[in-house]
PDB file of N, CA and C in Angstrom:
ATOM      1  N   UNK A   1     -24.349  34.154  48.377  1.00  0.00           N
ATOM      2  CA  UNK A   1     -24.469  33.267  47.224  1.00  0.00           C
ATOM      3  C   UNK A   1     -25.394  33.866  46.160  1.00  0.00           C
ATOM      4  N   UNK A   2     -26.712  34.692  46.309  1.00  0.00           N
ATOM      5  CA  UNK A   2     -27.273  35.196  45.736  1.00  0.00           C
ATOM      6  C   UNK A   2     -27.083  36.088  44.803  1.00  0.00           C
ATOM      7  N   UNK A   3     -25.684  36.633  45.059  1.00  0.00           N
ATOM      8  CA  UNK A   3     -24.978  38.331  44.122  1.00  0.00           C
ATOM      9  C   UNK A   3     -24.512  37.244  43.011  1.00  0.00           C
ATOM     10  N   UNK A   4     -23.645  35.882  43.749  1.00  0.00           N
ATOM     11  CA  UNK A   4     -22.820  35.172  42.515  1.00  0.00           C
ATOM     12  C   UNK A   4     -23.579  34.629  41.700  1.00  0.00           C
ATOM     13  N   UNK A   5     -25.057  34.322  41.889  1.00  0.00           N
ATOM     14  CA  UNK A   5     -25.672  33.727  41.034  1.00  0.00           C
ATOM     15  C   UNK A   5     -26.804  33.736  40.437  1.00  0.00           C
ATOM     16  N   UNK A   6     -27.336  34.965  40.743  1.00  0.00           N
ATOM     17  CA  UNK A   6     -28.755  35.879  40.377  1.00  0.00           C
ATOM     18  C   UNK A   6     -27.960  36.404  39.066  1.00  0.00           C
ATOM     19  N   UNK A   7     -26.839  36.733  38.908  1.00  0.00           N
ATOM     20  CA  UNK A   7     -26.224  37.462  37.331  1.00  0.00           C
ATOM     21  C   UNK A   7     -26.493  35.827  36.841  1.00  0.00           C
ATOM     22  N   UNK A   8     -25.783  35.445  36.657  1.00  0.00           N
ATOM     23  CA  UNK A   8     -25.452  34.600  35.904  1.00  0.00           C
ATOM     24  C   UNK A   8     -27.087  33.630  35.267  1.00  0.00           C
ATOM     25  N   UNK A   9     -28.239  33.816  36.157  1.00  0.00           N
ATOM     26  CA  UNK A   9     -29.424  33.044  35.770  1.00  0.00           C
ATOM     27  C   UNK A   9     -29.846  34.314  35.001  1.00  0.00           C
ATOM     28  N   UNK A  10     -29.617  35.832  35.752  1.00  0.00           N
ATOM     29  CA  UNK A  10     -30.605  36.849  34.743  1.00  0.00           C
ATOM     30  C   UNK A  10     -29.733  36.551  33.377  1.00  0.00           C
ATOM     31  N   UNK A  11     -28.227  37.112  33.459  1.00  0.00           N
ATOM     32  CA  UNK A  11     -27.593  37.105  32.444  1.00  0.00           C
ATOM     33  C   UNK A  11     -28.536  35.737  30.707  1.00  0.00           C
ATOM     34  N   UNK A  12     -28.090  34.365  31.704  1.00  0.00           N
ATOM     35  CA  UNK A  12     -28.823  33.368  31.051  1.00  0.00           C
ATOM     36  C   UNK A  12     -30.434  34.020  29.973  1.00  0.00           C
ATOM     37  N   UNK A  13     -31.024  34.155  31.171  1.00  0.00           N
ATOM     38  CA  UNK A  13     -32.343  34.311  30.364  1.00  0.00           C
ATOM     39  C   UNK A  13     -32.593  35.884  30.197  1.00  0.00           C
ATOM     40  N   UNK A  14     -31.435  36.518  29.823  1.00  0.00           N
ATOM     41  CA  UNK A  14     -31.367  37.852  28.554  1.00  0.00           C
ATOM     42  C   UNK A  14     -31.267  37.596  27.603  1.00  0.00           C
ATOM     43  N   UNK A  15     -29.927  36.319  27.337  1.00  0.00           N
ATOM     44  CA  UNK A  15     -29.725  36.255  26.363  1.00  0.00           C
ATOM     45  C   UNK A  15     -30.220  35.125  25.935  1.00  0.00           C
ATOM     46  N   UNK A  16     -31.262  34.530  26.151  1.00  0.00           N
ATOM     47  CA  UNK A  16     -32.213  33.583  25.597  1.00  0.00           C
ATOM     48  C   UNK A  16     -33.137  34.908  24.553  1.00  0.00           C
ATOM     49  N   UNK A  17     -33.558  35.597  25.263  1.00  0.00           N
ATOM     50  CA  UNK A  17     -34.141  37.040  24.435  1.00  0.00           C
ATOM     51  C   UNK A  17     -33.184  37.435  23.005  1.00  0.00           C
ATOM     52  N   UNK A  18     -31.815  38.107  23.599  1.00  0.00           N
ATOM     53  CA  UNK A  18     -30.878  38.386  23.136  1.00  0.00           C
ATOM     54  C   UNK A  18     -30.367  38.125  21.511  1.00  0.00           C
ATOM     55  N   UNK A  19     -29.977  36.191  22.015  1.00  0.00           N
ATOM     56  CA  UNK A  19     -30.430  35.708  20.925  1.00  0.00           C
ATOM     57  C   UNK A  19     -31.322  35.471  19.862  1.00  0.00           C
ATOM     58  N   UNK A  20     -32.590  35.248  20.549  1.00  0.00           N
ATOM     59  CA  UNK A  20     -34.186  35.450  19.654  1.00  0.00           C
ATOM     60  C   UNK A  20     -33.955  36.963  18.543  1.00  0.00           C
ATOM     61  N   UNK A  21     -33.966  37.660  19.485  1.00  0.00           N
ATOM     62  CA  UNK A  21     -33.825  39.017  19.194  1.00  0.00           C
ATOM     63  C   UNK A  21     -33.021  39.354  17.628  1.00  0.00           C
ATOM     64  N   UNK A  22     -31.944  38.617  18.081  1.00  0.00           N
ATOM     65  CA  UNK A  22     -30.762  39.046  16.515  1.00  0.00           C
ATOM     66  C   UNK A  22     -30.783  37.679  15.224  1.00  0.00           C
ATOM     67  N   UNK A  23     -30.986  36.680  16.181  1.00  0.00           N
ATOM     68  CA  UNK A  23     -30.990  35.939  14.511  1.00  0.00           C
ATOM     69  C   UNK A  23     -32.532  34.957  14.260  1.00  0.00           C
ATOM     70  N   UNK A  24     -34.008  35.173  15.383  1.00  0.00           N
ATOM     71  CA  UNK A  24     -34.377  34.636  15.427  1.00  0.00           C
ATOM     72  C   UNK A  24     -35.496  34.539  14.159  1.00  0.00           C
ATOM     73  N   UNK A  25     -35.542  35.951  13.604  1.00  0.00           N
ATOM     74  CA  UNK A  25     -36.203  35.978  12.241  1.00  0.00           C
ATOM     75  C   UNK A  25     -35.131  35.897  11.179  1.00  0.00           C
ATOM     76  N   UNK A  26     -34.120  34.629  11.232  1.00  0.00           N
ATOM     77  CA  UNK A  26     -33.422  33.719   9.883  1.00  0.00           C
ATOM     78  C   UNK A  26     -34.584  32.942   9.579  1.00  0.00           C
ATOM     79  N   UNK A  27     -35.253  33.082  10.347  1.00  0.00           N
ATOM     80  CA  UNK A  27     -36.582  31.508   9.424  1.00  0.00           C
ATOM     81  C   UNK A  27     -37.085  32.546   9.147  1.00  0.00           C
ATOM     82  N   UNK A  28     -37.479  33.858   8.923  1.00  0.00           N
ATOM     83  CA  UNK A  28     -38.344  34.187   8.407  1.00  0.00           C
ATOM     84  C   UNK A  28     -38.030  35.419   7.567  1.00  0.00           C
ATOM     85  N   UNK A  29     -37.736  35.255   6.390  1.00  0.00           N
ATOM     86  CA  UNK A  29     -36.647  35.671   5.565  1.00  0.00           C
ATOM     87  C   UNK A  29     -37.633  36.757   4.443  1.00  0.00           C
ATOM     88  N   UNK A  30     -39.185  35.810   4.404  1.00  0.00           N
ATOM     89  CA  UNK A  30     -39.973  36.696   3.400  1.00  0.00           C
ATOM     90  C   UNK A  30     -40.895  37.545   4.179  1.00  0.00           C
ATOM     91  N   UNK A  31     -40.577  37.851   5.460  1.00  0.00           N
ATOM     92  CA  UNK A  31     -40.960  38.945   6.689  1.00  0.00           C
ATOM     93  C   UNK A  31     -40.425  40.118   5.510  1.00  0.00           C
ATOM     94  N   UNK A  32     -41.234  41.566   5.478  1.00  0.00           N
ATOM     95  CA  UNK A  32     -40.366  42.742   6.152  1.00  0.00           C
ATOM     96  C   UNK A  32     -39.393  43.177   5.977  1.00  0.00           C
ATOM     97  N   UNK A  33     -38.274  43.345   6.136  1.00  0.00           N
ATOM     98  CA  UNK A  33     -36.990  43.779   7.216  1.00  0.00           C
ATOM     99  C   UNK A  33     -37.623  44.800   7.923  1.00  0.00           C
ATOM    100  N   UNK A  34     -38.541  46.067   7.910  1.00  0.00           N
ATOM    101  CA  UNK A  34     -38.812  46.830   8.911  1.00  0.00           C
ATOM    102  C   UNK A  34     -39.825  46.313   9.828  1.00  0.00           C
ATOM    103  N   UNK A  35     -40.519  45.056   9.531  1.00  0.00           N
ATOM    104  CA  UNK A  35     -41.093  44.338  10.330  1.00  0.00           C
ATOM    105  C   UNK A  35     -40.248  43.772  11.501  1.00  0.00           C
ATOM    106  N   UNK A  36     -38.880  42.805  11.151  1.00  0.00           N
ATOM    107  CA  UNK A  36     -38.705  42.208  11.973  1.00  0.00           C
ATOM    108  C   UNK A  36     -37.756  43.067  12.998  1.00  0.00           C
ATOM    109  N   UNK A  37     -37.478  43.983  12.055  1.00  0.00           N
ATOM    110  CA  UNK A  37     -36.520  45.255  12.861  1.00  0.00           C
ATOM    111  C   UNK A  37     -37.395  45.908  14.245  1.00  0.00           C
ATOM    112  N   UNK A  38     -38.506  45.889  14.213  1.00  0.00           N
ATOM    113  CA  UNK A  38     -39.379  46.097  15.074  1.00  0.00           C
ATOM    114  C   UNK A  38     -39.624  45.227  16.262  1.00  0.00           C
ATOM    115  N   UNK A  39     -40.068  44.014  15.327  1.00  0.00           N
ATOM    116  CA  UNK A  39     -40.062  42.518  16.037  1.00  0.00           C
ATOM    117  C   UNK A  39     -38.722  42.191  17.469  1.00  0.00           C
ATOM    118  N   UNK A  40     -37.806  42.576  16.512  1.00  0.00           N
ATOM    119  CA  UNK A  40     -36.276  42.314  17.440  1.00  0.00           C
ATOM    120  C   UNK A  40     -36.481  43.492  18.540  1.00  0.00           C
ATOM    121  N   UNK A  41     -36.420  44.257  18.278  1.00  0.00           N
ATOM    122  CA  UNK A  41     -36.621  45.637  19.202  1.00  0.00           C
ATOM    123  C   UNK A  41     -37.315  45.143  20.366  1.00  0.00           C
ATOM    124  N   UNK A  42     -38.693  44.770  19.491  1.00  0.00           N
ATOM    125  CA  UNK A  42     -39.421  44.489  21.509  1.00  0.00           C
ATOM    126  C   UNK A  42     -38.833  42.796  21.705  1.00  0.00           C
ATOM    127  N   UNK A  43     -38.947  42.452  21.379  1.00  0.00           N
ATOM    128  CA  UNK A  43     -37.890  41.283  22.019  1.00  0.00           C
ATOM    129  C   UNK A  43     -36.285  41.406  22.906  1.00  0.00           C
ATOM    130  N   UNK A  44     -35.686  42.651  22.477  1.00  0.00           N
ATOM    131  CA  UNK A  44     -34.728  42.943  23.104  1.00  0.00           C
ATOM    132  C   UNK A  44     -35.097  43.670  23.902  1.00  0.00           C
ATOM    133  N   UNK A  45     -36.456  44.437  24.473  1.00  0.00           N
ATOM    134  CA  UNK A  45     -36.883  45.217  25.554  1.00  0.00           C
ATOM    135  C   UNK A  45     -36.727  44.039  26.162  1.00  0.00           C
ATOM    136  N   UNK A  46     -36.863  43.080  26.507  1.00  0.00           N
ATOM    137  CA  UNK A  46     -37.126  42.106  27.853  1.00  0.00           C
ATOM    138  C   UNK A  46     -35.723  41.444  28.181  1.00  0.00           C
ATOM    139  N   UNK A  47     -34.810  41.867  26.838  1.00  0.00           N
ATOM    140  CA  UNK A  47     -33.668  41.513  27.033  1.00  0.00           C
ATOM    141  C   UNK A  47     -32.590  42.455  28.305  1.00  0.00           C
ATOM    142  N   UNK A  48     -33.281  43.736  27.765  1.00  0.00           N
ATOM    143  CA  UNK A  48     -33.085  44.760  28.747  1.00  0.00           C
ATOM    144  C   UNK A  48     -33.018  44.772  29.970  1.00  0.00           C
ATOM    145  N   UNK A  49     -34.632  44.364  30.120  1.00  0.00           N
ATOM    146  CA  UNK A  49     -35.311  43.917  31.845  1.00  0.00           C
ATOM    147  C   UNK A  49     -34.216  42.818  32.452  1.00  0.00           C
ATOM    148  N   UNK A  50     -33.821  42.090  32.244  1.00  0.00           N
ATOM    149  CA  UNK A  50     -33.065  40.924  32.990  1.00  0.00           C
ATOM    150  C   UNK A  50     -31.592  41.091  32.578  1.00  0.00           C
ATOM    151  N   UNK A  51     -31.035  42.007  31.804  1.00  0.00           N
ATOM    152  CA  UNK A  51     -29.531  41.893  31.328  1.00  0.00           C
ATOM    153  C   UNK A  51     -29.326  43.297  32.425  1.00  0.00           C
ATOM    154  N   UNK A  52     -29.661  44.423  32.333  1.00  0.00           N
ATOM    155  CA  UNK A  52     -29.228  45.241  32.981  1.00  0.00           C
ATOM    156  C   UNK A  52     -29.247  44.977  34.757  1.00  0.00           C
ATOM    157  N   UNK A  53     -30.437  44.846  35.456  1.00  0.00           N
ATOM    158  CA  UNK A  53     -30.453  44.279  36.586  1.00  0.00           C
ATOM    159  C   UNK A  53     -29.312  42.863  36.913  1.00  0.00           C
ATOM    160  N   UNK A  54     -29.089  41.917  36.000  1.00  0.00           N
ATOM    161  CA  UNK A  54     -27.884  41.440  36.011  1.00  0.00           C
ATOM    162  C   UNK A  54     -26.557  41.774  36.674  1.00  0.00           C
ATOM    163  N   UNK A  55     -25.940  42.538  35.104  1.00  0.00           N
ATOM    164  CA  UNK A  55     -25.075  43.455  35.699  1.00  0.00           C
ATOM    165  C   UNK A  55     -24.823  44.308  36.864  1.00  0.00           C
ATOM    166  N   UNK A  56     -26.092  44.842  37.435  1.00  0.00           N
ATOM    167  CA  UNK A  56     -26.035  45.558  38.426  1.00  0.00           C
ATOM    168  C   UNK A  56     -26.036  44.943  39.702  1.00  0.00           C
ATOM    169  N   UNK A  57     -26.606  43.650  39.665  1.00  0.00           N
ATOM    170  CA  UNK A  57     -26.588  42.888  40.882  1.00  0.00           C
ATOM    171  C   UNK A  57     -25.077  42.195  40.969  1.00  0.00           C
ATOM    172  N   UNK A  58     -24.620  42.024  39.649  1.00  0.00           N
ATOM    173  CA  UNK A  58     -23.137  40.991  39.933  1.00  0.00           C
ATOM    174  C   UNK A  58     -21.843  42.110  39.901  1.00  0.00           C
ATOM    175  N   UNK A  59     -22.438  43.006  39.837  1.00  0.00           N
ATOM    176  CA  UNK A  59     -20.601  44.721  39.894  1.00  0.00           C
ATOM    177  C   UNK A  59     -20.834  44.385  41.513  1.00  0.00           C
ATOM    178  N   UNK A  60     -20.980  43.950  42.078  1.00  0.00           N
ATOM    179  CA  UNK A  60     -20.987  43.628  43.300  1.00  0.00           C
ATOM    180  C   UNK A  60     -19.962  42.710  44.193  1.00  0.00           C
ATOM    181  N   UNK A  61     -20.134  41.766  42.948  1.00  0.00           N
ATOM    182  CA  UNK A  61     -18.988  40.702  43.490  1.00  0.00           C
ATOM    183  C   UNK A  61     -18.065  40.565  42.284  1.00  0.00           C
ATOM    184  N   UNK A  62     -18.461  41.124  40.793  1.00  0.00           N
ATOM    185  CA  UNK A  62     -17.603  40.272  40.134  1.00  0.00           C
ATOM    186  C   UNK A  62     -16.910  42.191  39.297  1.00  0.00           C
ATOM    187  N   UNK A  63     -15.974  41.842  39.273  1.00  0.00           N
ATOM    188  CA  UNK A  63     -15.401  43.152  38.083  1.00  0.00           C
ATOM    189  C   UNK A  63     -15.435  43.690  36.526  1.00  0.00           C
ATOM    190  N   UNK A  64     -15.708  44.491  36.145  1.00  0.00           N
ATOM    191  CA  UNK A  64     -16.415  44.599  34.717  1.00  0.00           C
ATOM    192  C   UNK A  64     -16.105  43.458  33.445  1.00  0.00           C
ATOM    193  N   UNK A  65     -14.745  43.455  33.713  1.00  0.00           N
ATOM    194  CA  UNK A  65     -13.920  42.352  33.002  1.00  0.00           C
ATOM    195  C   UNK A  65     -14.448  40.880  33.219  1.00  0.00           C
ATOM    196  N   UNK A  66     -14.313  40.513  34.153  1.00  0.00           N
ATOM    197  CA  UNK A  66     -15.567  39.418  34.280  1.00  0.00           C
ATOM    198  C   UNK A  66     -16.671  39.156  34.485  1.00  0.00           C
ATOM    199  N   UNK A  67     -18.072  40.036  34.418  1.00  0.00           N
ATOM    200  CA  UNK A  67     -18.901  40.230  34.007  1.00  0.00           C
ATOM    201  C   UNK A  67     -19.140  40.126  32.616  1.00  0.00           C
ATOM    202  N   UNK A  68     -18.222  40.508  31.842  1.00  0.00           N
ATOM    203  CA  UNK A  68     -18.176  40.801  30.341  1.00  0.00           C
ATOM    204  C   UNK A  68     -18.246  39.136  29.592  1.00  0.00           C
ATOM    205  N   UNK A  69     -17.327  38.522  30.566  1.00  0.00           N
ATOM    206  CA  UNK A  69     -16.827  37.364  30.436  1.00  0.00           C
ATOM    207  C   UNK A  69     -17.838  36.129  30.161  1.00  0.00           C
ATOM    208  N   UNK A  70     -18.468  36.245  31.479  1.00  0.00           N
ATOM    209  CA  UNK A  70     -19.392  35.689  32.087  1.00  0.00           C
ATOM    210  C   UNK A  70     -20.907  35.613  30.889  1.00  0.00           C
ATOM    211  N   UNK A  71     -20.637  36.710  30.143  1.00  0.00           N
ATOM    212  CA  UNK A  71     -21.845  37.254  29.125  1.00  0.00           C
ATOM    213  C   UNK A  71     -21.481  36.688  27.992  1.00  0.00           C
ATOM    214  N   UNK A  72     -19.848  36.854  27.459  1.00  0.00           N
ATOM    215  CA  UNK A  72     -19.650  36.149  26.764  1.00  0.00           C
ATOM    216  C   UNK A  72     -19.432  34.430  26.548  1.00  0.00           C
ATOM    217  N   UNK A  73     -19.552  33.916  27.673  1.00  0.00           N
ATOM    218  CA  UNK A  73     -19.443  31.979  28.014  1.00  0.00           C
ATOM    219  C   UNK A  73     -21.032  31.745  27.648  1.00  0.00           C
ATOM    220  N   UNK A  74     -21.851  32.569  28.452  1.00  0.00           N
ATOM    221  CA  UNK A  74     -23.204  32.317  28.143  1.00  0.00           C
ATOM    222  C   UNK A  74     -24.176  32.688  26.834  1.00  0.00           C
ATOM    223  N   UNK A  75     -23.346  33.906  25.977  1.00  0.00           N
ATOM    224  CA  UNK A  75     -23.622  34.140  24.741  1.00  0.00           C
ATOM    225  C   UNK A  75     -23.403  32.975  24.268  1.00  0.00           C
ATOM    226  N   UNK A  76     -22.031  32.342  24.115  1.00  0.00           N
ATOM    227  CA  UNK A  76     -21.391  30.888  23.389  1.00  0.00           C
ATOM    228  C   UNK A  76     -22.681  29.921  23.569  1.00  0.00           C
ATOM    229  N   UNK A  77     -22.947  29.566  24.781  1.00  0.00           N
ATOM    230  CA  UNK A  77     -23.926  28.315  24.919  1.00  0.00           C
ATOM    231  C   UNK A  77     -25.220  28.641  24.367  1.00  0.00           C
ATOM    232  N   UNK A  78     -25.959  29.977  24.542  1.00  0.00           N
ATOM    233  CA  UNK A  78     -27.266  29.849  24.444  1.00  0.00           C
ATOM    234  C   UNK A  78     -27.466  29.727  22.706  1.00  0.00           C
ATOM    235  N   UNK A  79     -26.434  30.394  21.783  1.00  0.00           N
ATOM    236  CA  UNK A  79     -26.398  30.810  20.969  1.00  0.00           C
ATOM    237  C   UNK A  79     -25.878  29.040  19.904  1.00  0.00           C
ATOM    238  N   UNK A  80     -25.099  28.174  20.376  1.00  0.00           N
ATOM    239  CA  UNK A  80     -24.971  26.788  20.032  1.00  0.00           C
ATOM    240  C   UNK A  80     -26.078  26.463  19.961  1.00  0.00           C
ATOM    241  N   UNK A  81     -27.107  26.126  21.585  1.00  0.00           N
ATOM    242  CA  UNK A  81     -28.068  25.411  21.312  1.00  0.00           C
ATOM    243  C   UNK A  81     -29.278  26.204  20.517  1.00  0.00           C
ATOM    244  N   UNK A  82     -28.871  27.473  20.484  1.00  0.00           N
ATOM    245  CA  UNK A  82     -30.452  28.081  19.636  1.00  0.00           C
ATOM    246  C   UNK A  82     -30.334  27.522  17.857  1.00  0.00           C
ATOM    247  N   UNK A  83     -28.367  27.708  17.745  1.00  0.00           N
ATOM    248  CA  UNK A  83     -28.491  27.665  16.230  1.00  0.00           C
ATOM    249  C   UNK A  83     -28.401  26.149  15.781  1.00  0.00           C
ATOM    250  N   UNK A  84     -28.539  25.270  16.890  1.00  0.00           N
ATOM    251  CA  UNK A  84     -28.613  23.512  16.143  1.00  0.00           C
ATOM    252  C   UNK A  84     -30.271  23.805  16.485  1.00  0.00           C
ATOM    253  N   UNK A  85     -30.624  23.773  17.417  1.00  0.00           N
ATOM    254  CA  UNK A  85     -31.845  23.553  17.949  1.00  0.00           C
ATOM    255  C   UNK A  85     -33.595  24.343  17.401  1.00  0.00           C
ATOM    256  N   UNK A  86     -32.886  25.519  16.834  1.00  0.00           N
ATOM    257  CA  UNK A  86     -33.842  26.458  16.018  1.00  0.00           C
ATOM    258  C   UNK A  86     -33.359  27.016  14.820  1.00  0.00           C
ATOM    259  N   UNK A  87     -32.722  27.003  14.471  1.00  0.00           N
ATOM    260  CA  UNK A  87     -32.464  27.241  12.974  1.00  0.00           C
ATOM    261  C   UNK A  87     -31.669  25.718  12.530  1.00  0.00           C
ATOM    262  N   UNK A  88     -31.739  24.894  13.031  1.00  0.00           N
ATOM    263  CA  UNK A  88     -31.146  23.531  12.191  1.00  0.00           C
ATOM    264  C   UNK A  88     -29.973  23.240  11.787  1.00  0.00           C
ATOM    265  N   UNK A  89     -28.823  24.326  12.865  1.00  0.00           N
ATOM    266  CA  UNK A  89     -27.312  24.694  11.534  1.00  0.00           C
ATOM    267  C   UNK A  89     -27.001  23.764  12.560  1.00  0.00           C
ATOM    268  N   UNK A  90     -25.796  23.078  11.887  1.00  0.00           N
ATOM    269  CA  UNK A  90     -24.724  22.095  12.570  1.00  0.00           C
ATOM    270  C   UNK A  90     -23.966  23.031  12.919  1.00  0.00           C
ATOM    271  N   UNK A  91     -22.947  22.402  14.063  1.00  0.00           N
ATOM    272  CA  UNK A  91     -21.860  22.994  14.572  1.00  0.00           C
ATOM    273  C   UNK A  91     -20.898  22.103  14.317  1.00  0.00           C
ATOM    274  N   UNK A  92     -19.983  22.735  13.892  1.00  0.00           N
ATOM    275  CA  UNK A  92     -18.362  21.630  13.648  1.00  0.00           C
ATOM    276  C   UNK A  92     -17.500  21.420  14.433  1.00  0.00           C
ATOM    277  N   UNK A  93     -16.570  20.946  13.950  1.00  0.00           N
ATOM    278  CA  UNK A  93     -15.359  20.588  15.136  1.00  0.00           C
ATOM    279  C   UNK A  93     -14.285  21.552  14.887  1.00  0.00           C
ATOM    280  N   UNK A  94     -14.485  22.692  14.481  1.00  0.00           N
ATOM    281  CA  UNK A  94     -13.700  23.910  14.334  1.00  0.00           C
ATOM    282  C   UNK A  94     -14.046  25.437  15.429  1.00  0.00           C
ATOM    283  N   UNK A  95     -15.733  25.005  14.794  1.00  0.00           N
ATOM    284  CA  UNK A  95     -16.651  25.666  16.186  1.00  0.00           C
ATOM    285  C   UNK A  95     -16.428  25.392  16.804  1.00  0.00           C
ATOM    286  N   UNK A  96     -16.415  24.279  17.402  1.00  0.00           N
ATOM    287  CA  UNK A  96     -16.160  23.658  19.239  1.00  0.00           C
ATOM    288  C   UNK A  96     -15.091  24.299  19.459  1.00  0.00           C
ATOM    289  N   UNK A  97     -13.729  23.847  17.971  1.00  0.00           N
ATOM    290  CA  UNK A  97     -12.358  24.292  18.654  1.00  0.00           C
ATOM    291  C   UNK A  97     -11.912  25.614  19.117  1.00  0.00           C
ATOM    292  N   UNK A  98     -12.805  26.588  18.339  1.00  0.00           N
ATOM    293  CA  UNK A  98     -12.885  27.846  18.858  1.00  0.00           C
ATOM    294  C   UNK A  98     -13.366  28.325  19.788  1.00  0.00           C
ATOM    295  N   UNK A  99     -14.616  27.657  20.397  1.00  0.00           N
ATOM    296  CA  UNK A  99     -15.396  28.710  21.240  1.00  0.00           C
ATOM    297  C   UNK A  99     -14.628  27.795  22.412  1.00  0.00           C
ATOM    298  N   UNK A 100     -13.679  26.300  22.716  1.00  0.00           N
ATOM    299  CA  UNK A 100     -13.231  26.059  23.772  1.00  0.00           C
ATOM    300  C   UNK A 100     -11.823  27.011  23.959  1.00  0.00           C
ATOM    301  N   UNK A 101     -11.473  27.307  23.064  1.00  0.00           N
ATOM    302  CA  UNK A 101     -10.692  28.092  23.573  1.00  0.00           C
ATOM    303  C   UNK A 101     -10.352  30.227  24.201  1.00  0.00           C
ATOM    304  N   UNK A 102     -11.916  30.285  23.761  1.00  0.00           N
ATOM    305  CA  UNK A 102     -12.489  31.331  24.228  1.00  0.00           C
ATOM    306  C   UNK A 102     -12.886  31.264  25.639  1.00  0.00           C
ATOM    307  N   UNK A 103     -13.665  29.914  25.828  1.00  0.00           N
ATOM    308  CA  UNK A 103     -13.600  29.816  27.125  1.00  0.00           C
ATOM    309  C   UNK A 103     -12.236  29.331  27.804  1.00  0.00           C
ATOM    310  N   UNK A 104     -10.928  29.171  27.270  1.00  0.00           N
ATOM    311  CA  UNK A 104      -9.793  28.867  28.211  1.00  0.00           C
ATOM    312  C   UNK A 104      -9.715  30.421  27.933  1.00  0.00           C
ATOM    313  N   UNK A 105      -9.735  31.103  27.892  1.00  0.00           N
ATOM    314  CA  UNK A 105      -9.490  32.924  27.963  1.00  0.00           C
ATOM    315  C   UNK A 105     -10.028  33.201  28.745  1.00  0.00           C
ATOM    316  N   UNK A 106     -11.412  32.830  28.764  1.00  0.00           N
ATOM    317  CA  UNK A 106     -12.289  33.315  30.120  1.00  0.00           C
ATOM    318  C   UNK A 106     -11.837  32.863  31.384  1.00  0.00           C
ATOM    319  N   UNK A 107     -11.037  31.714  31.540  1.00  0.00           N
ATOM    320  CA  UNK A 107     -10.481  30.842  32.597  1.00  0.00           C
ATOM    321  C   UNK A 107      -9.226  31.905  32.817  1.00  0.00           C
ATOM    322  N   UNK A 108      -8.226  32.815  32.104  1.00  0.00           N
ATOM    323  CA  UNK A 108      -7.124  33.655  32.524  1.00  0.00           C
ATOM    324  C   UNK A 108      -7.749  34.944  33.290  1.00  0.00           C
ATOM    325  N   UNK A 109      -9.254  35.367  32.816  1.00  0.00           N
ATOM    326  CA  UNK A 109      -9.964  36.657  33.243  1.00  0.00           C
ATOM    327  C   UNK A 109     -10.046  36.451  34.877  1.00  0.00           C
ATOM    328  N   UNK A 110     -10.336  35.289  34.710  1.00  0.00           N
ATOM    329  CA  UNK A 110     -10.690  34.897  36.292  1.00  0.00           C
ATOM    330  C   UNK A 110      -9.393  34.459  37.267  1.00  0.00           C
ATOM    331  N   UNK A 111      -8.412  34.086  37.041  1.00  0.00           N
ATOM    332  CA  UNK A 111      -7.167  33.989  37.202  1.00  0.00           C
ATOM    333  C   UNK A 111      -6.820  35.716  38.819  1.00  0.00           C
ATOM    334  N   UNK A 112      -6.493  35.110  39.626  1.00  0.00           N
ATOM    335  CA  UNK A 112      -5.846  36.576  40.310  1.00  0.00           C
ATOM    336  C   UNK A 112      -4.645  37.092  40.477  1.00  0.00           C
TER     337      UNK A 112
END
């Protein structure tokens, strides 16, 4: 049980980083850019630490293709609640309609 679900919690909290990492200086707009370019950098070092060990623990049970998958369902979620929840953007009912049907794609990956 541990291979199926040690990816999927590291995966999770990479891309809690991940996210930070790429859009989390939108609030901070009169930063830099070679500041926050920096900023993101070491923020994505820790993204590193828990995304790669991820992967390496779940090529175990799961196949590159769904691994990929798996990164992309959890990109979708962390990345919803970061952009209502920290940058203030609404999500529509076009968004929803899209990213549910990204995840019915992810539902054929897994398919045998």
């Amino acid at each position: 049980m541990f291979a199926y679900l040690a990816p999927i919690l590291l995966l999770v909290a990479s891309n809690v980083f991940m996210t930070f990492a790429w859009y989390g200086h939108l609030k901070f707009t009169d930063r830099p850019l070679w500041l926050v370019v920096v900023a993101s950098w070491g923020i994505a070092f820790f993204e590193y630490c828990l995304q790669v060990p991820g992967n390496r623990i779940g090529y175990r049970v799961y196949n590159p293709a769904q691994l990929k998958t798996i990164q992309e369902i959890i990109t979708l979620g962390v990345f919803v609640a970061f952009s209502v929840g920290y940058l203030g953007a609404a999500i529509k009912w076009n968004h929803l309609v899209g990213f549910a049907l990204i995840v019915a794609a992810a539902f054929f990956i897994f398919l045998d």
